[in-house]
Every structure is written in structure tokens, then in C-alpha cells.
Protein backbone atom coordinates (compact mmCIF):
# COMPACT_ATOMS: atom_id res chain seq x y z
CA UNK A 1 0.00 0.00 0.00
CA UNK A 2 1.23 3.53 -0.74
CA UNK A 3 1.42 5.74 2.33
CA UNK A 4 3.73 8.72 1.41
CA UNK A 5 4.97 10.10 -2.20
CA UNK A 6 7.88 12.28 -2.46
CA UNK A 7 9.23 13.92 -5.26
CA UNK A 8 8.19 17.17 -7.22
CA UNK A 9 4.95 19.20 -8.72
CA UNK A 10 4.47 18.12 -12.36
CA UNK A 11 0.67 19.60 -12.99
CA UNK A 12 -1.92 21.25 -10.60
CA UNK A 13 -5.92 21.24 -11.36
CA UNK A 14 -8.36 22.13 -8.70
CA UNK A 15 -8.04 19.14 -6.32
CA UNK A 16 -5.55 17.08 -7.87
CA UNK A 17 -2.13 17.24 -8.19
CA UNK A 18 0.56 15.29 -10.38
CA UNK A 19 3.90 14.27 -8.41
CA UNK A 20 6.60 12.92 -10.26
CA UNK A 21 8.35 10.08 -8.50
CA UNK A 22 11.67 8.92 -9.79
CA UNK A 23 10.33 9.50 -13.68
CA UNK A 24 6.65 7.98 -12.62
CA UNK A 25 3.81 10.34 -12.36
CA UNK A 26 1.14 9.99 -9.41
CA UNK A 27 -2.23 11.94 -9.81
CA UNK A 28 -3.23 12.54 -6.61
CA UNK A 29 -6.78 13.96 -5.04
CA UNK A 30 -7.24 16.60 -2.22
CA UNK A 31 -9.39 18.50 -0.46
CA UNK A 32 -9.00 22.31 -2.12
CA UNK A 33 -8.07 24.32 1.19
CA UNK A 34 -4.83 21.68 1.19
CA UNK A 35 -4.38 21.71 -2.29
CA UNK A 36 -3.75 25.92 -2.09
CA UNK A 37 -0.51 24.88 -0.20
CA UNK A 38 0.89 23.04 -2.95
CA UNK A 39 4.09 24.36 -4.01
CA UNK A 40 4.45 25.56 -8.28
CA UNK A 41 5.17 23.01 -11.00
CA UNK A 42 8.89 21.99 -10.63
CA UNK A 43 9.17 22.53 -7.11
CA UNK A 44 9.86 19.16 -4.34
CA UNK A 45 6.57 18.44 -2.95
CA UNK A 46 5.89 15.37 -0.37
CA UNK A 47 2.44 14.18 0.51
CA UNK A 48 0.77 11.42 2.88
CA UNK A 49 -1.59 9.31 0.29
CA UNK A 50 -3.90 6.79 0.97
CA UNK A 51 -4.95 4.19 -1.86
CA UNK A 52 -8.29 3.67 -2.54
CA UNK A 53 -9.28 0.60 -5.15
CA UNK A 54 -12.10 0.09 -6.82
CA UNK A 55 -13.35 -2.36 -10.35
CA UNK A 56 -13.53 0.54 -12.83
CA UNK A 57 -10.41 2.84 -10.33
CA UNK A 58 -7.47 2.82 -8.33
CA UNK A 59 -6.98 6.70 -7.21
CA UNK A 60 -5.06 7.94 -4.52
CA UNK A 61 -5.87 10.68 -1.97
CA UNK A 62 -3.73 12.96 -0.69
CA UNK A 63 -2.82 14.67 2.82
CA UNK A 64 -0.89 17.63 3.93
CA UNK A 65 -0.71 16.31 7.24
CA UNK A 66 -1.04 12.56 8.98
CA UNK A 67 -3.82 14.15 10.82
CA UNK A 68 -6.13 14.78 8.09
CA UNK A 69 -5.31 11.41 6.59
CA UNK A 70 -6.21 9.50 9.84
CA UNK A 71 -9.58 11.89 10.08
CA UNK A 72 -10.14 10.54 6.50
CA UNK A 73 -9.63 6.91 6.72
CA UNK A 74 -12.23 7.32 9.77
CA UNK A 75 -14.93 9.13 7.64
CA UNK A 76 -14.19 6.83 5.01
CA UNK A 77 -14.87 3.63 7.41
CA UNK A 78 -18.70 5.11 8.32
CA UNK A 79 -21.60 3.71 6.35
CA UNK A 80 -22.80 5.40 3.26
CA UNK A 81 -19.37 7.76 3.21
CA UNK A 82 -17.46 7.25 0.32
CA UNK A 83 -13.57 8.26 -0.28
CA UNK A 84 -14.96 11.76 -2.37
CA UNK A 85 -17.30 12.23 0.58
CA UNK A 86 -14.93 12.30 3.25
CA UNK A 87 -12.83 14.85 0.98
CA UNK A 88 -16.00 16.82 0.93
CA UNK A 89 -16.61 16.44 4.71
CA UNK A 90 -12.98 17.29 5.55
CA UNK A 91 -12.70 20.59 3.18
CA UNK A 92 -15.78 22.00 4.69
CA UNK A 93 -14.73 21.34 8.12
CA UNK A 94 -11.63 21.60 9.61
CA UNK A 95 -10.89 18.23 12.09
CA UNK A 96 -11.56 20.42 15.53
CA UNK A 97 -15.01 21.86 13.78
CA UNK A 98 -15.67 17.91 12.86
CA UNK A 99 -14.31 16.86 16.55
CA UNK A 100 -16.82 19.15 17.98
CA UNK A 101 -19.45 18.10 15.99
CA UNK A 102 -19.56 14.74 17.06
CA UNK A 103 -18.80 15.50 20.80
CA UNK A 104 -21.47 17.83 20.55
CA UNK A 105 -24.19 15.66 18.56
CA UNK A 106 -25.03 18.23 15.78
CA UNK A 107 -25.86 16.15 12.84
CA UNK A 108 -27.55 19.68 11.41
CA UNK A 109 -24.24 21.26 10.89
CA UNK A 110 -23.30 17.98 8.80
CA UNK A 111 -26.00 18.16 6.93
CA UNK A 112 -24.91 21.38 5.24
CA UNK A 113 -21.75 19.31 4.08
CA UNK A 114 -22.82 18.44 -0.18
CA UNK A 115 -24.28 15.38 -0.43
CA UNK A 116 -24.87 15.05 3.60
CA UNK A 117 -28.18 13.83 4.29
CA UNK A 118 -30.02 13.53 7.70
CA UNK A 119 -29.09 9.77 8.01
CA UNK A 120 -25.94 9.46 7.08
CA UNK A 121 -25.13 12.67 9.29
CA UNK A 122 -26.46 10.79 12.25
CA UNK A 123 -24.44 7.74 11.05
CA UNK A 124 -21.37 10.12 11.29
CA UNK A 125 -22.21 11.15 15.01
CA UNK A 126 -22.46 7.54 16.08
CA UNK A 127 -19.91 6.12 14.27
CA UNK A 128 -16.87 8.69 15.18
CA UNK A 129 -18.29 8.87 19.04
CA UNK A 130 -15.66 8.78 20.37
CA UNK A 131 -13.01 8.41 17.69
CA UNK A 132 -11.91 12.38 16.63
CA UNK A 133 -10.07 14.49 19.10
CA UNK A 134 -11.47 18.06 20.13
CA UNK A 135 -8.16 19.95 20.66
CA UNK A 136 -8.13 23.63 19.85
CA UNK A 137 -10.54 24.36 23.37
CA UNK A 138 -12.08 21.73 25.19
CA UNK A 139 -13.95 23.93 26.77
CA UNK A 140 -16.01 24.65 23.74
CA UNK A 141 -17.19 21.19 23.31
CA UNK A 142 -19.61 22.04 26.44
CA UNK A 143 -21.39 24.88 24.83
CA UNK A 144 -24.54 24.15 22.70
CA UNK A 145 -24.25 23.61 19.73
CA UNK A 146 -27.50 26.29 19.16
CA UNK A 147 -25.74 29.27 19.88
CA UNK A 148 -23.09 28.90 17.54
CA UNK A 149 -25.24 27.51 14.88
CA UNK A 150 -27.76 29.99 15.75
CA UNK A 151 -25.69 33.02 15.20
CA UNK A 152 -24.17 31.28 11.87
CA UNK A 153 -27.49 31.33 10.67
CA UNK A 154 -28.52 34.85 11.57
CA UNK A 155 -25.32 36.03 9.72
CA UNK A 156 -26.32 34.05 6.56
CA UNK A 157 -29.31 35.35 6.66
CA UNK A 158 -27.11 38.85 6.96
CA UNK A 159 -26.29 38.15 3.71
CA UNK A 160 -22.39 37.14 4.94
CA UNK A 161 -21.77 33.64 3.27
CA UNK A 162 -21.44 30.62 6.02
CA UNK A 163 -17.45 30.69 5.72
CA UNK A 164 -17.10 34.07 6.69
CA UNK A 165 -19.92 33.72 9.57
CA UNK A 166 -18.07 30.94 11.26
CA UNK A 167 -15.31 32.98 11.29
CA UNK A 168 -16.78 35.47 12.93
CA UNK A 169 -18.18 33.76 15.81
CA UNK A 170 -14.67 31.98 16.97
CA UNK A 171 -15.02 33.87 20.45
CA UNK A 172 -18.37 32.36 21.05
CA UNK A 173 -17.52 30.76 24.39
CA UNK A 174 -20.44 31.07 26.88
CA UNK A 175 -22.21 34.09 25.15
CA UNK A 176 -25.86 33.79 23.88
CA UNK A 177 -26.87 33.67 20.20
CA UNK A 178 -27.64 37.37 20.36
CA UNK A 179 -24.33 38.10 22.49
CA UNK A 180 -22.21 36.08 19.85
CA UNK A 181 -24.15 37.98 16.47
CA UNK A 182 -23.15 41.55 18.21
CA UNK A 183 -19.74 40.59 18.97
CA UNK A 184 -18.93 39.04 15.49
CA UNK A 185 -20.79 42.73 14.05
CA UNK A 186 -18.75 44.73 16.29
CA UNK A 187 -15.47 42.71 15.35
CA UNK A 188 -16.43 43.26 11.61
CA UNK A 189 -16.67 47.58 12.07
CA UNK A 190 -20.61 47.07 12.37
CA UNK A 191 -22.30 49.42 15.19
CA UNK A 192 -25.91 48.07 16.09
């Protein structure tokens, strides 16, 4: 099995990248937000890969850290989740979002992820119980899952889209919905 490719940048495309390896070229996938990091065509590039086979494919899947391809090879393990799935899942989430997630039991914000239903979100929450490490701030694994979402949603609704809204309500810790949509305003240059 191949577990790590080293060598250099011979083509980028939106989520795939070509690595030459002593003269052989590997086209690997990634999630996008990792695939920004990866250096121009001719530079040395080394990536952890996991190898995925199929009857009609044999792709690879790549990883800028072992981290993100241990998260993956969890996602991928869950019911219904597919390789391009857990990609998906991973790109829209970063691993402590995930983490807290699960810990939390918010299949809703899973749900948002493409191609994320209701049931295989709830599959998600049971099957990584346990499984995904919360490590940024433990303490924010305690605080509802409401708020947060709750303030995402008002900001969407704002018109800010849901990337920039989650950014804004980092410093959410024990503030209420409408405590955590002022802040975020304020922090943005908005007076209410």
C-alpha cells in the first residue's frame, strides 16, 4: 500500500495534483483548502496518500498532514461515506469543527456538508463517538451547539456567506446567540 509520495509538482488542477516520482507520475486527489498549499510546477513536494481501489479505479488521496489522513480513513470507514465524501466532509470542516461536531451531537451542521443527508449525518455522530479528538478548546465542546449555529445562521441570513460567519463567531464561548451575532458585528466595524 502507498502511504507517502515524495518527489516534485508536475501539474496542478483544482483538487488534484501530479507528483513525479523517480520518472513515474502519481495523480493525486485533495481536499482544495490543502491543495492551495501546494508548491508551483517543478518545485519538491511530499504528501501522505492513501490508496483507494475500486473495479472501474485505483486513485489515490492525498494529505498535507497525517492528521487529516487519519480523520479521512475514519470518515471513510462510516456507512454510506465514500472516499470523495470524506474529501467533501474534511474541506468543509476543519478536524476540531468535525471533533466538535460529534462530541457535541449536531448532525444539522453535517448536513450542510454536499451530499450530507439527515441519516448518514447521524451515522457520522455515532460512528466517530468517540473516535476524533477536540483539541483547539475543550472547553467549547460544552457549549450548545444552538448558539453557535444559531448566530451562523442569523449572519447568513445577513447576507455574509457561512465561511465568513463561522469565522466570525470563533469567540463564542459562553455568550448567547444574540451576544455572539453583536460581537462578530462589532469585530467586523458594524455598530448596532
Amino acid at each position: 500500500m502507498i502511504a507517502w509520495l515524495s518527489g516534485f509538482v508536475v501539474a496542478k488542477e483544482p483538487n488534484s495534483v501530479v507528483v513525479s516520482v523517480q520518472g513515474v507520475g502519481y495523480d493525486v486527489e485533495m481536499m482544495l483548502k490543502e491543495w492551495m498549499t501546494v508548491p508551483e510546477v517543478g518545485e519538491k513536494f511530499s504528501i501522505h496518500v492513501h490508496a483507494a481501489y475500486r473495479e472501474d479505479a485505483q486513485m489515490l488521496f492525498g494529505f498535507m498532514d497525517r492528521a487529516s489522513k487519519q480523520a479521512f480513513l475514519k470518515l471513510n470507514k462510516v456507512n454510506g461515506v465514500g472516499p470523495k465524501m470524506a474529501l467533501q466532509i474534511l474541506d468543509t470542516y476543519s478536524l476540531n469543527e468535525l471533533s466538535l461536531f460529534v462530541s457535541q451531537g449536531n448532525y444539522t451542521a453535517l448536513t450542510r456538508v454536499k451530499g450530507v443527508g439527515p441519516k448518514v449525518a447521524k451515522r457520522l455522530l455515532i460512528d466517530l463517538k468517540g473516535q476524533l479528538q477536540y483539541t483547539s478548546c475543550p472547553e467549547k465542546a460544552m457549549q450548545q451547539p444552538s448558539v453557535v449555529e444559531d448566530a451562523i445562521a442569523a449572519l447568513t441570513n445577513l447576507g455574509y456567506k457561512e465561511a465568513k460567519a463561522r469565522e466570525m463567531v470563533q469567540k463564542a464561548d459562553g455568550m448567547t446567540a444574540e451576544e455572539v451575532i453583536k460581537s462578530a458585528l462589532q469585530g467586523e466595524g458594524v455598530r448596532g
